[in-house]
C-alpha atoms as a PDB file:
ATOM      1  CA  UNK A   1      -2.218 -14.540  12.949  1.00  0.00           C
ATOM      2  CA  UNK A   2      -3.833 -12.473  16.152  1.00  0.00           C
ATOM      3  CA  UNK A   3      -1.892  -9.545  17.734  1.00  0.00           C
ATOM      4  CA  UNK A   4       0.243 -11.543  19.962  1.00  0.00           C
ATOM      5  CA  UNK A   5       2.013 -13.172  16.934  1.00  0.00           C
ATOM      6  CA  UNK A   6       2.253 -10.587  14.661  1.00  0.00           C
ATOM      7  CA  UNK A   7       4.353  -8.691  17.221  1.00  0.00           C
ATOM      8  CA  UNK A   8       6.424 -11.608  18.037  1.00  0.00           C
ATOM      9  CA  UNK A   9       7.314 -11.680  13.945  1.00  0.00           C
ATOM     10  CA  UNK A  10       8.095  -7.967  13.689  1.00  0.00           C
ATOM     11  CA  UNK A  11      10.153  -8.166  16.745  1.00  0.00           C
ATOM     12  CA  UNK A  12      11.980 -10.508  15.316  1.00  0.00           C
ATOM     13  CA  UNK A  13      12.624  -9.006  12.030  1.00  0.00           C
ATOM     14  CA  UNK A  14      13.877  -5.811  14.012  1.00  0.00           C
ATOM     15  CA  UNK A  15      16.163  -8.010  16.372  1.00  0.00           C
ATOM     16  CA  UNK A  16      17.785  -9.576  12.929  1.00  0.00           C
ATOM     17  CA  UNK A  17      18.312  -6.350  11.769  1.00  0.00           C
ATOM     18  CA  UNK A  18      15.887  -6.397   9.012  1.00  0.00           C
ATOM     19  CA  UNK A  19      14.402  -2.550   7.622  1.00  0.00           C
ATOM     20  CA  UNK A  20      10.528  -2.844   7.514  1.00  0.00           C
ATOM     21  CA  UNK A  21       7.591  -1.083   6.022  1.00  0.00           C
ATOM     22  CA  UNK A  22       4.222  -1.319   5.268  1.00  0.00           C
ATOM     23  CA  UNK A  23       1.871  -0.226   2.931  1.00  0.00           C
ATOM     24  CA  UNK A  24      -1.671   1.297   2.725  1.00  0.00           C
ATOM     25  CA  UNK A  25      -4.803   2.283   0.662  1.00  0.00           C
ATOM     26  CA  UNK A  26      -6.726   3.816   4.028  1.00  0.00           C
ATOM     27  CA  UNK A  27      -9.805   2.007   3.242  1.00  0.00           C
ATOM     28  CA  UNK A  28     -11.538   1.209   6.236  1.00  0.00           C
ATOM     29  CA  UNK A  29     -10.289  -2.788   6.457  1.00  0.00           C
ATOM     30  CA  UNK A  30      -6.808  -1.320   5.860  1.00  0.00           C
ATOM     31  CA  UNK A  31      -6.738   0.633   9.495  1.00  0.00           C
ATOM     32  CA  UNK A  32      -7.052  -3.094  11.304  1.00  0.00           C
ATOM     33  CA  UNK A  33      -3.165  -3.571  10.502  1.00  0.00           C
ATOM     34  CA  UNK A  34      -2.094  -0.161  10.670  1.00  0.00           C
ATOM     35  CA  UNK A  35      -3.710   0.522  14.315  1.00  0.00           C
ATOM     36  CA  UNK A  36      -2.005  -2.838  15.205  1.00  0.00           C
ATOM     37  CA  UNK A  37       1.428  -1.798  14.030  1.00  0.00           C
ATOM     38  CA  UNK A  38       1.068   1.785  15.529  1.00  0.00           C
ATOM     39  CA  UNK A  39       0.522  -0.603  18.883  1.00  0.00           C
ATOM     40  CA  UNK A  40       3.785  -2.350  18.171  1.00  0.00           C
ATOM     41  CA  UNK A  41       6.443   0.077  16.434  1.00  0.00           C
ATOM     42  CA  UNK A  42       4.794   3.312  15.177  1.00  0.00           C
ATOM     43  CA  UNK A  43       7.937   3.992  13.291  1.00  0.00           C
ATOM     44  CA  UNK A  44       7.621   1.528  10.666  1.00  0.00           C
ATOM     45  CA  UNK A  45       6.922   3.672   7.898  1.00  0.00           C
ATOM     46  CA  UNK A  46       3.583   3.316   6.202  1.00  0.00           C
ATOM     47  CA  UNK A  47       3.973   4.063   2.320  1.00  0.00           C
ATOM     48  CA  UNK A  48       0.516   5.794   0.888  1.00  0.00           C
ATOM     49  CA  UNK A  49       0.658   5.011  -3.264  1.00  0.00           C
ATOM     50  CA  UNK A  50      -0.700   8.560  -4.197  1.00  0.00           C
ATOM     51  CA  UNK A  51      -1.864   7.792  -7.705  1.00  0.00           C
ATOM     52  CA  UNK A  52      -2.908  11.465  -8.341  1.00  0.00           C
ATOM     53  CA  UNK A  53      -6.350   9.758  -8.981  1.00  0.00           C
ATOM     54  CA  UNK A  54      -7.778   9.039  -5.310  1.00  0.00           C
ATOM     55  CA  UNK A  55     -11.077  10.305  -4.155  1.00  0.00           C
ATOM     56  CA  UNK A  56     -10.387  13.596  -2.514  1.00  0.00           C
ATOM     57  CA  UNK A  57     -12.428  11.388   0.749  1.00  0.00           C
ATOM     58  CA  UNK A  58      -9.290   9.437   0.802  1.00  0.00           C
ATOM     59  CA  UNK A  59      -6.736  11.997   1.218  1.00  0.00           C
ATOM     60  CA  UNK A  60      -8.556  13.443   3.939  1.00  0.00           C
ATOM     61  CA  UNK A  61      -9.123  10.043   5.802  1.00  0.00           C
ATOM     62  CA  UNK A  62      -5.744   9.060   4.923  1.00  0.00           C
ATOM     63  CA  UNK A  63      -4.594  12.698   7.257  1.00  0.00           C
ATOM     64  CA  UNK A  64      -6.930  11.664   9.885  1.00  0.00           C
ATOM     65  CA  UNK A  65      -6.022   8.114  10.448  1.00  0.00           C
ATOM     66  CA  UNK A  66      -2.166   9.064  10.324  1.00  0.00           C
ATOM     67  CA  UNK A  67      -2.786  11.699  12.882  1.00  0.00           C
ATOM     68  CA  UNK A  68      -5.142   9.632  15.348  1.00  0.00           C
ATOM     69  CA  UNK A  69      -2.657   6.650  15.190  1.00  0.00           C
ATOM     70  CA  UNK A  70       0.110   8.173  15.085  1.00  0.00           C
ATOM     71  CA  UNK A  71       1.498   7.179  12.137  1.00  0.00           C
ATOM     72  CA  UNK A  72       4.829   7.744   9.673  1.00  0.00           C
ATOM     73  CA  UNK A  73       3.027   8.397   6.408  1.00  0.00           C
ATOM     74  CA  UNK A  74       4.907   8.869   3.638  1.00  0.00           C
ATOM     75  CA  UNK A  75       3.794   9.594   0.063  1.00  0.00           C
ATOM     76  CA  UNK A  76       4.949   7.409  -2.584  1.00  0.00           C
ATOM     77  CA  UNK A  77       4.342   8.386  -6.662  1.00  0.00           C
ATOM     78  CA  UNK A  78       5.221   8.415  -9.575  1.00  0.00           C
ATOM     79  CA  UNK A  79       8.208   9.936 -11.574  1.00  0.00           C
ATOM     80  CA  UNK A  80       6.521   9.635 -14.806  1.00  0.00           C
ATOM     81  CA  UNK A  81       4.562  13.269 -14.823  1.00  0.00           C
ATOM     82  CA  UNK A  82       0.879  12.900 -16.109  1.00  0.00           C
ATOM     83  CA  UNK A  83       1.014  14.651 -19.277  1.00  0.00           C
ATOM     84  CA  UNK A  84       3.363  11.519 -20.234  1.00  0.00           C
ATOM     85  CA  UNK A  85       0.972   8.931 -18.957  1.00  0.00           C
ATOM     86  CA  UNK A  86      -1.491   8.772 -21.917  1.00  0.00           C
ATOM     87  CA  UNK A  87      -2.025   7.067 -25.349  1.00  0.00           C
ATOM     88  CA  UNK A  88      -1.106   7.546 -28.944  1.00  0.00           C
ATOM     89  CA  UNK A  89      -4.427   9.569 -28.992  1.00  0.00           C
ATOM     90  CA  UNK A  90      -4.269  11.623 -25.959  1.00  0.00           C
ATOM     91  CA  UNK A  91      -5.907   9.642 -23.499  1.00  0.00           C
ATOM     92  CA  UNK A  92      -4.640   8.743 -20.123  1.00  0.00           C
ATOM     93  CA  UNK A  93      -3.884   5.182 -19.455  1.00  0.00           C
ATOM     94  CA  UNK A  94      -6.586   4.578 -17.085  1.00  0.00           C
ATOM     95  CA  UNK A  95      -8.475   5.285 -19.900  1.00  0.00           C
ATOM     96  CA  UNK A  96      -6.855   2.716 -22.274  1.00  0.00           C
ATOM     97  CA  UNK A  97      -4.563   0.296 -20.627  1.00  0.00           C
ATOM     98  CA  UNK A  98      -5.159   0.487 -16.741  1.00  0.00           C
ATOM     99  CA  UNK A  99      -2.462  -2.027 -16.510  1.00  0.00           C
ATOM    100  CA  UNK A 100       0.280   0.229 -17.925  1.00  0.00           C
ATOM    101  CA  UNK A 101      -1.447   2.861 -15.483  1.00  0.00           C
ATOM    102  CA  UNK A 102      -1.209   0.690 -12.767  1.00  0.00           C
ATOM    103  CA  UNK A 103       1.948  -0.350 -13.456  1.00  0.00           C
ATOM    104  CA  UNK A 104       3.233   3.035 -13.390  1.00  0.00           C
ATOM    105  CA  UNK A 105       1.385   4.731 -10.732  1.00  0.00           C
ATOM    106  CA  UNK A 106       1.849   2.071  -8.013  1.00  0.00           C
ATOM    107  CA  UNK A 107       4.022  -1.341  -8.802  1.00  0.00           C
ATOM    108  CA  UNK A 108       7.107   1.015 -10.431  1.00  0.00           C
ATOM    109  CA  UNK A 109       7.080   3.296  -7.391  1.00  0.00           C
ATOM    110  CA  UNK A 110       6.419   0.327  -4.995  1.00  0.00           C
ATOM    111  CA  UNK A 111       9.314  -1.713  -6.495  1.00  0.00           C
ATOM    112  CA  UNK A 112      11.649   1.396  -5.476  1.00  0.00           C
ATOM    113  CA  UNK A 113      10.960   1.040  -2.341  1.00  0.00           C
ATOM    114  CA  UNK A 114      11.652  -2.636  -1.600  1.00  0.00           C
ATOM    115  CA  UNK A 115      15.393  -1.748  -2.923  1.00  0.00           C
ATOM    116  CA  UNK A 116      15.474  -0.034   0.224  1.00  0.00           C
ATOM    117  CA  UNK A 117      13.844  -2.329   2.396  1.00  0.00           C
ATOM    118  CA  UNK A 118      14.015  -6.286   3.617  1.00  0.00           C
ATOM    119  CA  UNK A 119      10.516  -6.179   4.546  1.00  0.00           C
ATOM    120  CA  UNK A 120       6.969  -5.502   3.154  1.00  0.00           C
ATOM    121  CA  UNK A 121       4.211  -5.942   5.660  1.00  0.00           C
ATOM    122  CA  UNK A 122       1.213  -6.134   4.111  1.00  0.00           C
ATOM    123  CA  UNK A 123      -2.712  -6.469   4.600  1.00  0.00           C
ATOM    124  CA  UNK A 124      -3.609  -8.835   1.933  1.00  0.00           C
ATOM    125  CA  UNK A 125      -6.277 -11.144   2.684  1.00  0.00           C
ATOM    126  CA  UNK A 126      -7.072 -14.763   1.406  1.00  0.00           C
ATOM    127  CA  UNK A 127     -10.976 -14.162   0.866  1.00  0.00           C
ATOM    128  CA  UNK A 128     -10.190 -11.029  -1.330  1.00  0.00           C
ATOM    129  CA  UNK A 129      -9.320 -12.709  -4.440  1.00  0.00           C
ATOM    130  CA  UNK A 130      -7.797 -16.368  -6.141  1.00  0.00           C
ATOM    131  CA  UNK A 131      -4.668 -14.416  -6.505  1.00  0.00           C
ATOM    132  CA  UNK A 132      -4.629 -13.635  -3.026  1.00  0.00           C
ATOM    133  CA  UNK A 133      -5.621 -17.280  -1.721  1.00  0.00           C
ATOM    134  CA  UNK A 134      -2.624 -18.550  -2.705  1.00  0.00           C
ATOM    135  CA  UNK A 135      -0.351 -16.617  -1.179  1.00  0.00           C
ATOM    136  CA  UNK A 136       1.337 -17.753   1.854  1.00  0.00           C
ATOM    137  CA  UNK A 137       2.179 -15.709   4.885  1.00  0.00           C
ATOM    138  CA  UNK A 138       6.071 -15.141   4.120  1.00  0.00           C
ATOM    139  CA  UNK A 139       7.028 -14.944   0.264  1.00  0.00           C
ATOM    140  CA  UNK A 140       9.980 -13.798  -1.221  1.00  0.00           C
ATOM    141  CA  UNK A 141       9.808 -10.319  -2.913  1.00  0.00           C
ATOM    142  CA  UNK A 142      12.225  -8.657  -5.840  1.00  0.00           C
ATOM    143  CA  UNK A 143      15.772  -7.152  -4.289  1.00  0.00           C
ATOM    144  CA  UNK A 144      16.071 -10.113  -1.469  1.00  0.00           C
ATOM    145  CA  UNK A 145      12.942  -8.162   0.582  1.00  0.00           C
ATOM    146  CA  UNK A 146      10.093 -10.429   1.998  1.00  0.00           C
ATOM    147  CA  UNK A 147       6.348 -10.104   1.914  1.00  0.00           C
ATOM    148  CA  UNK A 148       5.088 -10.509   4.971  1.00  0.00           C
ATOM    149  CA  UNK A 149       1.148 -11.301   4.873  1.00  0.00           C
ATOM    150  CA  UNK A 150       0.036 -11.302   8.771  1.00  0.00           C
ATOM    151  CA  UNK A 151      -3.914 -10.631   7.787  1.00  0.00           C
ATOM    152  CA  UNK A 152      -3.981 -13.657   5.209  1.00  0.00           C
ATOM    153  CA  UNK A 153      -5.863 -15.722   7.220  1.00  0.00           C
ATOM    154  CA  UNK A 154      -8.372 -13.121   8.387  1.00  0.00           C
ATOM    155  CA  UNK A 155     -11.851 -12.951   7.716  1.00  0.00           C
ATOM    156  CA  UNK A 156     -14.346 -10.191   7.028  1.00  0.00           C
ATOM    157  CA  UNK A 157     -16.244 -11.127  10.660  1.00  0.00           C
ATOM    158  CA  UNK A 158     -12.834 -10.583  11.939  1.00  0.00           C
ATOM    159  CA  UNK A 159     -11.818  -7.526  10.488  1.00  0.00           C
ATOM    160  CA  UNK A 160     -15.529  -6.243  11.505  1.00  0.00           C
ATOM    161  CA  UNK A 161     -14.933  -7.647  14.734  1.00  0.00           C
ATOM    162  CA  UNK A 162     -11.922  -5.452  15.624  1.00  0.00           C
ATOM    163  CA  UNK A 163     -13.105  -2.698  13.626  1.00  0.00           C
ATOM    164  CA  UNK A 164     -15.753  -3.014  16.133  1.00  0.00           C
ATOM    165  CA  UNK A 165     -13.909  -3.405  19.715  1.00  0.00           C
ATOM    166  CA  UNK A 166     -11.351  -0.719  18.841  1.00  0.00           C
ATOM    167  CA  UNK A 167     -14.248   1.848  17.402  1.00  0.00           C
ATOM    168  CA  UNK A 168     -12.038   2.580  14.487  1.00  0.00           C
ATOM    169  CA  UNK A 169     -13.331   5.243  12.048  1.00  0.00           C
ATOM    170  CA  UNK A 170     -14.330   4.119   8.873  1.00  0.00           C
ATOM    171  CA  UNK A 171     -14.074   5.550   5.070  1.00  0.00           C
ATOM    172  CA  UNK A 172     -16.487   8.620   4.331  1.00  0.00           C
ATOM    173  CA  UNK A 173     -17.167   6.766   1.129  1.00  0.00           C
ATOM    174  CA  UNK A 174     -19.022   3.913   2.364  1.00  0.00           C
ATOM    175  CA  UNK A 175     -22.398   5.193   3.932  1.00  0.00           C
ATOM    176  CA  UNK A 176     -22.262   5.988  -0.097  1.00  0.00           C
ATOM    177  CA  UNK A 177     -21.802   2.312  -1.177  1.00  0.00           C
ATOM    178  CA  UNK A 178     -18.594   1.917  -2.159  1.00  0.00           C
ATOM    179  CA  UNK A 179     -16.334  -0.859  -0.171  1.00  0.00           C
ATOM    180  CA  UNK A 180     -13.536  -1.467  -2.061  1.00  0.00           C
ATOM    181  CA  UNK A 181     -12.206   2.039  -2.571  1.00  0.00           C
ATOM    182  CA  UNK A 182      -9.000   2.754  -5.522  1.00  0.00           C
ATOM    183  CA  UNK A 183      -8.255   5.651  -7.439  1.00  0.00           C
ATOM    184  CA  UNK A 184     -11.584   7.611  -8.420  1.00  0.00           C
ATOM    185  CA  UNK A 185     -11.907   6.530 -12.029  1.00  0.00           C
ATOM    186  CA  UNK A 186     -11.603   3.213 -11.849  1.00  0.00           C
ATOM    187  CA  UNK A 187     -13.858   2.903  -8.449  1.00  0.00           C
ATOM    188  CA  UNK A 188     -17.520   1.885  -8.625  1.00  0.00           C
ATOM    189  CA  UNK A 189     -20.259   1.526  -5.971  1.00  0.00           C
ATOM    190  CA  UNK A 190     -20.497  -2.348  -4.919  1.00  0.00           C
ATOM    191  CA  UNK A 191     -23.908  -4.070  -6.358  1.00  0.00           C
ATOM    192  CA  UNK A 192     -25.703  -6.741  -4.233  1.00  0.00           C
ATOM    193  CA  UNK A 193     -24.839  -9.284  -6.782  1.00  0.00           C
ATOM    194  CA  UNK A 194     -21.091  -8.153  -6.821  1.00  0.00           C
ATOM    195  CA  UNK A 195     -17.703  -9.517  -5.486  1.00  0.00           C
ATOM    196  CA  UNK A 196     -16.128  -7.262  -3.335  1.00  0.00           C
ATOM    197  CA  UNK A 197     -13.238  -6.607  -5.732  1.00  0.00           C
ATOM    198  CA  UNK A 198     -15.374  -6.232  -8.635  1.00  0.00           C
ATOM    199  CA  UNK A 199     -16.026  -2.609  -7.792  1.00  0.00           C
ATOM    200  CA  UNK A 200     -12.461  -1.993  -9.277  1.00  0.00           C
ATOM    201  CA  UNK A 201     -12.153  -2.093 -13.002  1.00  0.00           C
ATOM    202  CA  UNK A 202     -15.100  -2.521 -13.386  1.00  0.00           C
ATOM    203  CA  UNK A 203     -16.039  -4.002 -16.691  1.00  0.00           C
ATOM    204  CA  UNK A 204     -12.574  -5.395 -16.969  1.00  0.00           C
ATOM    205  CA  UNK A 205     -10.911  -9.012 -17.161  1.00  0.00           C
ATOM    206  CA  UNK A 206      -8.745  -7.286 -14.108  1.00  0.00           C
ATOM    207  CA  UNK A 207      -9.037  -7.410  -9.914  1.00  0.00           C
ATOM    208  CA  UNK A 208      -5.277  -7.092  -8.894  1.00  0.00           C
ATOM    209  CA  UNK A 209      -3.225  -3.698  -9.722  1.00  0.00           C
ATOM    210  CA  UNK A 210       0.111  -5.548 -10.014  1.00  0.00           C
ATOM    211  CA  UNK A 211       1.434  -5.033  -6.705  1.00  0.00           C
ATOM    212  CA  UNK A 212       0.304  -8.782  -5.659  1.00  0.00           C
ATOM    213  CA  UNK A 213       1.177 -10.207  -9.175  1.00  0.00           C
ATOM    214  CA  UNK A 214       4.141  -8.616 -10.284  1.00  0.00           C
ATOM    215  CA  UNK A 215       5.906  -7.764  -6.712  1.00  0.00           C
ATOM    216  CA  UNK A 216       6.419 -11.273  -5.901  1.00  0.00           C
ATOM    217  CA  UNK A 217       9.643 -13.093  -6.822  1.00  0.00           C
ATOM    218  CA  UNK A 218       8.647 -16.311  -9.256  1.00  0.00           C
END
């Protein structure tokens, strides 16, 4: 979808009456969709998943952006403290069972919010992963909300493209190699031979976090 359309859609969610959000990591391919919703309504609220576990390069990019664009930022975590969050031997999840981390950390929290909300507008692109490729661009979510995917059909080029003709900033992280950019532990410079999403879990029979596998109503 280009510009013209998204608006059109969110414009018509707000005309039926409909209580959107969106949410975002602040990597650099991220600030395509949030500098085109601070163009359209800048008081959508955008939902930051603060894991406790992001690069400290985040946090500060993530204050930048929201200050250049103008954005609602709103911190989103946990209610399971950290010194709950580990194994029958001490060790935090990430450690043992990302998914459980995961699961905690950002779908739990995330799920919370669609209670609240009709409508999830999110970045998700088709040539990020198989998961991802077969979404479509309006699915139904838990609680009667709706995923709304406006970027599915998005390329790299294009994202590089805008990126480009709107001189947005980029991540600090990525003049250091990394691309796509999680919570610190489970983050890994990208390799010339490596899928873009490989750089997460690395090591692991795992690419999504749950949000795009378990946030999506069967």
């Amino acid at each position: 979808m280009d510009f013209g359309a998204i608006k059109e859609k969110i414009n018509q969610y707000k005309a039926e009456g409909k209580r959107a959000f969106t949410s975002s990591s602040f990597q650099s391919h991220s600030l395509v969709l949030l500098h085109m919703l601070s163009r359209i309504d800048k008081s959508i609220p955008v939902y930051f998943i603060n894991t406790g576990y992001h690069f400290p390069e985040t946090i500060r990019f993530r204050d930048e952006v929201t200050e250049q664009f103008g954005l609602k930022t709103i911190d989103l975590q946990s209610e399971v403290p950290k010194y709950m969050q580990r194994d029958g031997e001490g060790r935090l999840l990430f450690a043992s069972d990302p998914d459980h981390c995961c699961y905690l950390n950002k779908t739990q929290p995330m799920d919370g919010v669609l209670r609240t909300h009709d409508v999830w507008i999110n970045g998700v692109r088709a040539d990020q992963s198989a998961v991802r490729a077969a979404m479509k661009v309006e699915q139904p979510a838990p609680h009667g909300a709706i995923r709304f995917h406006p970027m599915l059909d998005w390329s790299a080029k294009m994202i590089w493209e805008y990126q480009r003709d709107f001189k947005l900033p980029k991540h600090p992280l990525e003049e250091k190699g990394f691309v796509s950019i999680g919570c610190e532990p489970c983050t890994r410079r990208l390799d010339p031979a490596m899928q873009e999403r490989e750089a997460r879990w690395y090591g692991l029979k795992k690419v999504e976090c749950g949000l795009h596998t378990e946030l999506v109503s069967k």
